[in-house]
Protein backbone atom coordinates (compact mmCIF):
# COMPACT_ATOMS: atom_id res chain seq x y z
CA UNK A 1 9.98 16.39 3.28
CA UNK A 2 12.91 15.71 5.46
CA UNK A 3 10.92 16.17 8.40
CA UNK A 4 8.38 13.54 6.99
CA UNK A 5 10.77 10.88 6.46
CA UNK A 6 12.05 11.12 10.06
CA UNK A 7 8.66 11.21 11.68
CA UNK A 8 7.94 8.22 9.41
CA UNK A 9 10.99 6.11 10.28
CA UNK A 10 11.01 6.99 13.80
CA UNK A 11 7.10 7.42 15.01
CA UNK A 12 5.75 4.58 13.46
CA UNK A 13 8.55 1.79 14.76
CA UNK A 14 8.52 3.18 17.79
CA UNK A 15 4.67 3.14 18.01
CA UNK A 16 4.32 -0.36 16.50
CA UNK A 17 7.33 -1.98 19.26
CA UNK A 18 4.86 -0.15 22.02
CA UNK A 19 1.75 -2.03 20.12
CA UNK A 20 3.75 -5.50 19.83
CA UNK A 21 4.92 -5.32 23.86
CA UNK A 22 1.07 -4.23 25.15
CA UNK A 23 -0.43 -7.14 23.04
CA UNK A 24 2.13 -9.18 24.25
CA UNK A 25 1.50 -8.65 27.79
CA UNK A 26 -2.19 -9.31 26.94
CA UNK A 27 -1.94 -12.81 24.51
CA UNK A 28 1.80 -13.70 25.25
CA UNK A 29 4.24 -13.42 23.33
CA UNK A 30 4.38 -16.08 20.98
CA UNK A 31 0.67 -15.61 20.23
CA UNK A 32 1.80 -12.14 19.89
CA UNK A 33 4.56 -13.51 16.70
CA UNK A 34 2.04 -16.01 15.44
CA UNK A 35 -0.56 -12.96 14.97
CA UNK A 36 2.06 -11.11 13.18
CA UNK A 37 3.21 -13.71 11.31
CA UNK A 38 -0.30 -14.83 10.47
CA UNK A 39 -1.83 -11.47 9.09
CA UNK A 40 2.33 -11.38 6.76
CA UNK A 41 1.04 -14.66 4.93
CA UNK A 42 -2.75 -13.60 4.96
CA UNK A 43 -1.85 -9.75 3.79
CA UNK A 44 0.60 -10.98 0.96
CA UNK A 45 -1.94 -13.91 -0.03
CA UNK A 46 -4.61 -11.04 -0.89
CA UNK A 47 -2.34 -8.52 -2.09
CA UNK A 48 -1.21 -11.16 -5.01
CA UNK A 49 -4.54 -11.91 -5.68
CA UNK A 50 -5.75 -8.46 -5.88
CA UNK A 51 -2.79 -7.46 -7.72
CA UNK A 52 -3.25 -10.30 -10.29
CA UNK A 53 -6.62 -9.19 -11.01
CA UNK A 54 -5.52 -5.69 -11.55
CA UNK A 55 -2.93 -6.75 -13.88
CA UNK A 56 -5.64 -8.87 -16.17
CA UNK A 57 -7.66 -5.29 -16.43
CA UNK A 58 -4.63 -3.47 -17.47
CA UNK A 59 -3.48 -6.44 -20.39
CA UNK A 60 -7.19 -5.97 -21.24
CA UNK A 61 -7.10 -2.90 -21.05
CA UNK A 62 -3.96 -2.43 -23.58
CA UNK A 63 -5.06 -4.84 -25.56
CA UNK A 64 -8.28 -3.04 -26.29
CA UNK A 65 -6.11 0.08 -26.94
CA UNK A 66 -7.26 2.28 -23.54
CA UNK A 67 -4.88 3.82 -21.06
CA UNK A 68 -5.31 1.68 -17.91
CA UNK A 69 -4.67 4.74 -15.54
CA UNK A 70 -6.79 3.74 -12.69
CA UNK A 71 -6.06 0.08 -12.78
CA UNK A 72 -2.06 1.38 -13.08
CA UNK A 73 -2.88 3.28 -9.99
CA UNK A 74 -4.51 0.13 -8.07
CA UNK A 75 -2.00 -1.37 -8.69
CA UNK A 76 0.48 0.75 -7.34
CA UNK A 77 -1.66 1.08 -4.21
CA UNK A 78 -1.71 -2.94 -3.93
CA UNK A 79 1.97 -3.29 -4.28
CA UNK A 80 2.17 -1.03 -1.51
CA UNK A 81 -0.61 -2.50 0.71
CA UNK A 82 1.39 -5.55 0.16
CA UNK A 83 4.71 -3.99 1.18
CA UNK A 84 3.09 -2.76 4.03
CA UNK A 85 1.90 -5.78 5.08
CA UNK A 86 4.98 -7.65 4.97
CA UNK A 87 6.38 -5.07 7.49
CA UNK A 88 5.89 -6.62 11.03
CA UNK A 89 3.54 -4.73 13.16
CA UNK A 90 -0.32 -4.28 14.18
CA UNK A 91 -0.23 -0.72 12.63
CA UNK A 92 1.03 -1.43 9.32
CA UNK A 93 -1.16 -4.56 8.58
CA UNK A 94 -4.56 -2.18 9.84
CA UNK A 95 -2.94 0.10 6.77
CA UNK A 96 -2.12 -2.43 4.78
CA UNK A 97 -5.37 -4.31 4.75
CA UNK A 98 -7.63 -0.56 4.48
CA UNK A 99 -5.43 -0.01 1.06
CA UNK A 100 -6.32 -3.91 0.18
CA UNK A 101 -10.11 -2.52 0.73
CA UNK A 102 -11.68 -1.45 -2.25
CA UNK A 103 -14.02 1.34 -1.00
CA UNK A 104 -10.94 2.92 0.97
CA UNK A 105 -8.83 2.00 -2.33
CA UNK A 106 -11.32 3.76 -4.47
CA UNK A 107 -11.26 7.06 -1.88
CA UNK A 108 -6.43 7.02 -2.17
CA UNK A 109 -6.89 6.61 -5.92
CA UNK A 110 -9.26 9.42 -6.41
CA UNK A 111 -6.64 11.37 -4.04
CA UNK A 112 -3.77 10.10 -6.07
CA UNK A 113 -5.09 10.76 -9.54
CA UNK A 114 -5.86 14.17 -8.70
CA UNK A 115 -2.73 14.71 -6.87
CA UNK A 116 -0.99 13.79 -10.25
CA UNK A 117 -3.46 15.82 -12.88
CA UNK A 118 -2.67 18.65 -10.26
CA UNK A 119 1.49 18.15 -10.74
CA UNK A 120 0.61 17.75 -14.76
CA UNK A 121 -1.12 21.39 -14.85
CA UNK A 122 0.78 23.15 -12.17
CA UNK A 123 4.32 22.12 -12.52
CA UNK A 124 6.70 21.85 -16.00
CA UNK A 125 6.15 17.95 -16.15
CA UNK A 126 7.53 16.71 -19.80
CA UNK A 127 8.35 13.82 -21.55
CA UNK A 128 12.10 12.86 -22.49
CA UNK A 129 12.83 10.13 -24.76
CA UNK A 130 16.66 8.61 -24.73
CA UNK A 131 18.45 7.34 -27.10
């Protein structure tokens, strides 16, 4: 996991400063912020759109008295697209935006909700309620 993390916090900077020179070299460099700054606002505006949506389906959801599971995973995946898109760089909006996609969506929840029915049946998972 360790190992992970590291790759994650080193790689991808390092990867997306390489992007952000070359594309600079190629547009200039305050085209170069603009871009960035443009997909930020354009990434955040769908992610809060998306996510609003999601969070209707899950208030109908309760209200009808069904356990919003998927839409609780969209969501999750939407506040992390929008994360992600927040974070300056070329690499993390193309991620960003494919999690905002709802075919690609559809494929990471799948993943996800299996991922977590496989941690439910393999592993000692229990509930603990606190006083």
């Amino acid at each position: 996991m360790f190992l992970k993390l590291f790759l994650a916090f080193t790689l991808i900077p390092v990867a997306e400063i390489y992007l952000l020179i070359t594309v600079g070299g190629y547009i200039g460099a305050m085209n170069t912020v603009l871009l960035v700054i443009l997909t930020g606002f354009s990434g955040a505006y769908l992610a809060r759109i998306q996510g609003m949506q999601t969070m209707f389906r899950v208030r109908e959801s309760l209200q009808q008295g069904v356990m919003p599971s998927g839409d609780l995973v969209d969501a999750l995946l939407i506040f992390i697209a929008g994360i992600v898109l927040l974070t300056p760089g070329f690499i993390t909006d193309v991620a960003g935006i494919l999690l905002l996609f709802p075919p690609t969506r559809a494929y990471l929840k799948k993943a996800v909700m299996k991922k977590l029915d496989e941690w439910a049946r393999n592993q000692h998972i229990e509930y603990r309620q606190y006083p």
